[in-house]
PDB file of N, CA and C in Angstrom:
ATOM      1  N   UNK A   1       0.960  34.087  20.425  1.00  0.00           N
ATOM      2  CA  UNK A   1      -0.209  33.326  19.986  1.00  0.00           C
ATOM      3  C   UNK A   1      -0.211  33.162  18.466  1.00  0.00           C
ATOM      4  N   UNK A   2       0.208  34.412  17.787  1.00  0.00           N
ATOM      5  CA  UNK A   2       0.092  34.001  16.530  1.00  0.00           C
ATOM      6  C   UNK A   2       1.360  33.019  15.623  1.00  0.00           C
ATOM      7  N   UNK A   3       2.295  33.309  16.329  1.00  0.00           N
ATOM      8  CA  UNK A   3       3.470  32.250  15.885  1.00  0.00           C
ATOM      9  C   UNK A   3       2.953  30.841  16.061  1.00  0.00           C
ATOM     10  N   UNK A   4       2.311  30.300  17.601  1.00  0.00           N
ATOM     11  CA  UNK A   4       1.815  29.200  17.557  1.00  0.00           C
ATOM     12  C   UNK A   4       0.338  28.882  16.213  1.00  0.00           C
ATOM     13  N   UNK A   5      -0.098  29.662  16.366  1.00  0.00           N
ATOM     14  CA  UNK A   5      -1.096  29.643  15.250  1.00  0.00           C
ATOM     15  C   UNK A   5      -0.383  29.141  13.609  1.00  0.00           C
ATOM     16  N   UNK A   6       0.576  30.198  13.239  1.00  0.00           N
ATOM     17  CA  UNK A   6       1.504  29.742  12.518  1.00  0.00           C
ATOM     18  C   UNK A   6       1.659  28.493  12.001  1.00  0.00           C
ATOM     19  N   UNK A   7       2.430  28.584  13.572  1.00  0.00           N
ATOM     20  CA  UNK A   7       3.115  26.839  13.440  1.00  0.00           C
ATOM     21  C   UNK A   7       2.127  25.466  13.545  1.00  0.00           C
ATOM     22  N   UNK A   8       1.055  25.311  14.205  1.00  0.00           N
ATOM     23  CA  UNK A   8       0.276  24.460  13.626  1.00  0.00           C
ATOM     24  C   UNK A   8      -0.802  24.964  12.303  1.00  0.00           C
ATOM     25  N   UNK A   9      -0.575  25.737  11.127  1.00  0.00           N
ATOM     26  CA  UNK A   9      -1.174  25.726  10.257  1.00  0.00           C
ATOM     27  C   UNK A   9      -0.043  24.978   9.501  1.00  0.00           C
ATOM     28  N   UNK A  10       1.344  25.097   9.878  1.00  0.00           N
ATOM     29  CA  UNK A  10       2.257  24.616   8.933  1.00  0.00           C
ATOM     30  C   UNK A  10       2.231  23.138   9.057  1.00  0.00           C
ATOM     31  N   UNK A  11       1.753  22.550  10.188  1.00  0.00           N
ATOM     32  CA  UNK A  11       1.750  21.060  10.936  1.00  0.00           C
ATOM     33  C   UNK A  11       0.633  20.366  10.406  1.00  0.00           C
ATOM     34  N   UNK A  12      -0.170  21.385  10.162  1.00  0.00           N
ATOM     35  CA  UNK A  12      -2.123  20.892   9.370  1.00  0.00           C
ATOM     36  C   UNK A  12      -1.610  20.745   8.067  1.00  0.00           C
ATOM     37  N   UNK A  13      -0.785  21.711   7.366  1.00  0.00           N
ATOM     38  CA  UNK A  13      -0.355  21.546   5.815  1.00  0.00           C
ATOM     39  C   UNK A  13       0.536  20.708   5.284  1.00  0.00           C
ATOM     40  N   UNK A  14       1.632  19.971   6.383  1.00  0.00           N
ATOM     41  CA  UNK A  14       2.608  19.090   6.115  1.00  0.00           C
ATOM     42  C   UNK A  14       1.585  17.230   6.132  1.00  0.00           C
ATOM     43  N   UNK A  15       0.800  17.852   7.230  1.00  0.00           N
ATOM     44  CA  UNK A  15       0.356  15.958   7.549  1.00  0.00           C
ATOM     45  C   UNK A  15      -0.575  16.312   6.050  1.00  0.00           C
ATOM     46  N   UNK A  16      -1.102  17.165   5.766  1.00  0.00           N
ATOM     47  CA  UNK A  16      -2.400  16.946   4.748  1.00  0.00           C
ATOM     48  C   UNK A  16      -1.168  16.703   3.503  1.00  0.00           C
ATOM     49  N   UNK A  17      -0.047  16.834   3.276  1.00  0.00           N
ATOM     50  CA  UNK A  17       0.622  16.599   1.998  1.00  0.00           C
ATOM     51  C   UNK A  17       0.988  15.519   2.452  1.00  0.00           C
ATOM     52  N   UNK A  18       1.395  14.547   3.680  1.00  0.00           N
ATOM     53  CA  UNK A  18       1.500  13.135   3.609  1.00  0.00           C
ATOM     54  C   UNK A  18       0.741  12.406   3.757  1.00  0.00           C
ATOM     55  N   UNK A  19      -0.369  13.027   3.882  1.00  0.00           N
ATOM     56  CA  UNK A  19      -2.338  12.297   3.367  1.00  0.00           C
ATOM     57  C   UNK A  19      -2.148  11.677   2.117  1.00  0.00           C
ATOM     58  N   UNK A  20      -2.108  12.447   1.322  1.00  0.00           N
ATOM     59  CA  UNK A  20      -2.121  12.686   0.098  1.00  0.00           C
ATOM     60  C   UNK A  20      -1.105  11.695  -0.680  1.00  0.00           C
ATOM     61  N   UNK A  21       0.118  11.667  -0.189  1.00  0.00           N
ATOM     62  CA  UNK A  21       1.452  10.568  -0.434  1.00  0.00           C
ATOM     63  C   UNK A  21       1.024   9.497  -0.127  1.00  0.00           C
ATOM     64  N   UNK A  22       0.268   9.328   0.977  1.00  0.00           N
ATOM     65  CA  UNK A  22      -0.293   7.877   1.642  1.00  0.00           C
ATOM     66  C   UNK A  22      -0.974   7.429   0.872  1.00  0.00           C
ATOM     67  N   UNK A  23      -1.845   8.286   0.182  1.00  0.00           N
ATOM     68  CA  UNK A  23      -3.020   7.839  -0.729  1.00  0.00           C
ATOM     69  C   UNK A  23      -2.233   6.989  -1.847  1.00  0.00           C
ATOM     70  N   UNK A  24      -1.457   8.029  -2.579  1.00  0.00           N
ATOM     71  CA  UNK A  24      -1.056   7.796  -3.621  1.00  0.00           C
ATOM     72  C   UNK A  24      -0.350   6.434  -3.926  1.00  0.00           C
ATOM     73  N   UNK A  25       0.403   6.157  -2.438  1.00  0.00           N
ATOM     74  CA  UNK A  25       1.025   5.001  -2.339  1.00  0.00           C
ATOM     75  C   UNK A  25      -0.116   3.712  -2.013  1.00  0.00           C
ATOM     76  N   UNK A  26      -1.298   4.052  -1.641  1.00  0.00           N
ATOM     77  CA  UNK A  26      -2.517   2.590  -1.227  1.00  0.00           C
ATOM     78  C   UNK A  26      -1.961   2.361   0.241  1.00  0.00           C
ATOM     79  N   UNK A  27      -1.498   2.863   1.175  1.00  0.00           N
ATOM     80  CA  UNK A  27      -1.312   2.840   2.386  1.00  0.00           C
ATOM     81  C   UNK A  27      -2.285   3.017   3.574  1.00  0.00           C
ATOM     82  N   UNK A  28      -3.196   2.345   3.422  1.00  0.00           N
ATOM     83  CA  UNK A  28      -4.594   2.840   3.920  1.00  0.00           C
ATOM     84  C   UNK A  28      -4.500   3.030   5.724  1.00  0.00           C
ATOM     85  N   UNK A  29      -3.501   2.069   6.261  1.00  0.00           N
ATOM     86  CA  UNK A  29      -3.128   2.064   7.698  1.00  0.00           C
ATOM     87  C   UNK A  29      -2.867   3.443   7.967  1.00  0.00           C
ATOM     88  N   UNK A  30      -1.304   3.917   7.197  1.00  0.00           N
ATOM     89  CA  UNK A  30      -0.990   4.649   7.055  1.00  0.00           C
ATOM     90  C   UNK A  30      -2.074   6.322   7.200  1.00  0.00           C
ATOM     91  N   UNK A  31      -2.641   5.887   6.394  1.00  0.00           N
ATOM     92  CA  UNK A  31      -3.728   7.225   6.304  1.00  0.00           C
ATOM     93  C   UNK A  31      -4.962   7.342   7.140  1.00  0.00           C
ATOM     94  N   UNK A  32      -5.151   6.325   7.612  1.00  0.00           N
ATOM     95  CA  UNK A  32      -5.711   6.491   9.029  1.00  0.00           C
ATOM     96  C   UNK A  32      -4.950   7.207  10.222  1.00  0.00           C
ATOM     97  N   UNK A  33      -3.929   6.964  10.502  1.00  0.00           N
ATOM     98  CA  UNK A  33      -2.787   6.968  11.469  1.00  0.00           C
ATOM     99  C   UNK A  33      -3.224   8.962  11.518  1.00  0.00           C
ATOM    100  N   UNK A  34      -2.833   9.128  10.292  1.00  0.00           N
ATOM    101  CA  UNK A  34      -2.459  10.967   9.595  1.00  0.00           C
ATOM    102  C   UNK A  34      -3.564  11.105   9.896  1.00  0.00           C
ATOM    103  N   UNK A  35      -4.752  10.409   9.587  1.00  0.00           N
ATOM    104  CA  UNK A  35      -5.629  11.570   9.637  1.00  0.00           C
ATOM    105  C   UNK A  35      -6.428  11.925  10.923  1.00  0.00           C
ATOM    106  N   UNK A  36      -5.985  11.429  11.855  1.00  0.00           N
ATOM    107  CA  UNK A  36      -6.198  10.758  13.500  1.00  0.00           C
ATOM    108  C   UNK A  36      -5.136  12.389  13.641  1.00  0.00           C
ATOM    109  N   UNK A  37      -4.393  11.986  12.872  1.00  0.00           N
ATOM    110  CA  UNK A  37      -3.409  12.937  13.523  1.00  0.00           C
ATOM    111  C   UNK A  37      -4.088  14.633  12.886  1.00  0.00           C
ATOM    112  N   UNK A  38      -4.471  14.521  11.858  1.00  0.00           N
ATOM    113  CA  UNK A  38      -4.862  15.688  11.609  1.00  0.00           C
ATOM    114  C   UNK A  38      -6.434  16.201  12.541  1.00  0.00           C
ATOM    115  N   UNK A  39      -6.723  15.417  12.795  1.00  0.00           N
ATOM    116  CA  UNK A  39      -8.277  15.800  13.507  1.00  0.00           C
ATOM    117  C   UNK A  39      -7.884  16.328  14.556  1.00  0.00           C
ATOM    118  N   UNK A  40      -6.670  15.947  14.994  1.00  0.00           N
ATOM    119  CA  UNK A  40      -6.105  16.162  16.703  1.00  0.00           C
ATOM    120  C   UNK A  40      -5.408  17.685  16.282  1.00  0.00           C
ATOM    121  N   UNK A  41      -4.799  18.244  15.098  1.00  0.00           N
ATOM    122  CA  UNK A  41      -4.233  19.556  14.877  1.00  0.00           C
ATOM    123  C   UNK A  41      -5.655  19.929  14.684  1.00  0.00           C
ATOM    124  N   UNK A  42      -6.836  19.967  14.410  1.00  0.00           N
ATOM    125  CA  UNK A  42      -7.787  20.272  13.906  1.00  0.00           C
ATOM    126  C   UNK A  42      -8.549  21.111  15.407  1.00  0.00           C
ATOM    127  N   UNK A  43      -8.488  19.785  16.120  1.00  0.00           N
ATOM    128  CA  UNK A  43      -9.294  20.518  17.487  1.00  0.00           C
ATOM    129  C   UNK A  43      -8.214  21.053  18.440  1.00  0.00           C
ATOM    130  N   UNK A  44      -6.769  20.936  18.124  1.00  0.00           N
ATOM    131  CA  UNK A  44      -5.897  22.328  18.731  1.00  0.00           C
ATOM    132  C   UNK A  44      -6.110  23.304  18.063  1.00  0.00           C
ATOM    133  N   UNK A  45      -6.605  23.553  16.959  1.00  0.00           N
ATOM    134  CA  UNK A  45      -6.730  24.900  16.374  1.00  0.00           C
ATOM    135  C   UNK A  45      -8.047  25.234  16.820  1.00  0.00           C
ATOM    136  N   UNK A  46      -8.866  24.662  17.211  1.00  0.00           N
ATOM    137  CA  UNK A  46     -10.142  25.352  17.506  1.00  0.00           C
ATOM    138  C   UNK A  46     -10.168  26.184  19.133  1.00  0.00           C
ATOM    139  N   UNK A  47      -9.230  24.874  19.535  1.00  0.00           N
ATOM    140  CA  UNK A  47      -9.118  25.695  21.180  1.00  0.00           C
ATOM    141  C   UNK A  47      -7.873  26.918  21.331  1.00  0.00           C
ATOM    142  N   UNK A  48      -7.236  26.364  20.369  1.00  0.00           N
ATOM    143  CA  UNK A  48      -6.549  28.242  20.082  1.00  0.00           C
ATOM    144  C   UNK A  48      -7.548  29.283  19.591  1.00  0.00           C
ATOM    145  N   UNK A  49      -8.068  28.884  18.651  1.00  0.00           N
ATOM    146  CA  UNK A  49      -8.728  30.363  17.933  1.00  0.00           C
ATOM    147  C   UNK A  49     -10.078  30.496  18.990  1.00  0.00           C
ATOM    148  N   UNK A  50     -10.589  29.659  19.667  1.00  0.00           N
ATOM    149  CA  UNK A  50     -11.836  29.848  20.469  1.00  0.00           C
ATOM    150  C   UNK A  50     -11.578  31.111  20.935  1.00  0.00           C
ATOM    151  N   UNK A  51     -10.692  31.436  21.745  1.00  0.00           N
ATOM    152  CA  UNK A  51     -10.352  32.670  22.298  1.00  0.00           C
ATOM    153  C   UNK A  51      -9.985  34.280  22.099  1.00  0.00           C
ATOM    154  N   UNK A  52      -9.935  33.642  20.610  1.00  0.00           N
ATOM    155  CA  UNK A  52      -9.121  35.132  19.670  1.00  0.00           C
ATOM    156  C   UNK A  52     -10.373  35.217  19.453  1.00  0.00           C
ATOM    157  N   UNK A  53     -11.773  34.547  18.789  1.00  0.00           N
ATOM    158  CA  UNK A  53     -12.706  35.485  18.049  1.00  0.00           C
ATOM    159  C   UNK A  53     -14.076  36.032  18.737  1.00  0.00           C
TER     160      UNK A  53
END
């Protein structure tokens, strides 16, 4: 459990640094796309940790 935990904190920290690139570049499609994608690592982490606390 905690390796998976791990590994999507590393998956939450990679899309949020190509948030950030998207921005920088004015890619606004783009950063919709990521951040769709980050909401979706967002509520896998909740239904992982629901259970641990």
């Amino acid at each position: 459990m905690q390796d998976q935990l791990r590994e999507l904190k590393n998956k939450m920290k990679l899309k949020k640094e190509e948030y950030r690139q998207a921005v920088e570049r004015h890619e606004f499609l783009e950063q919709h796309v990521i951040q769709e994608e980050i909401e979706q690592l967002k509520m896998e982490w909740h239904q992982m940790t629901k259970g641990i606390s």
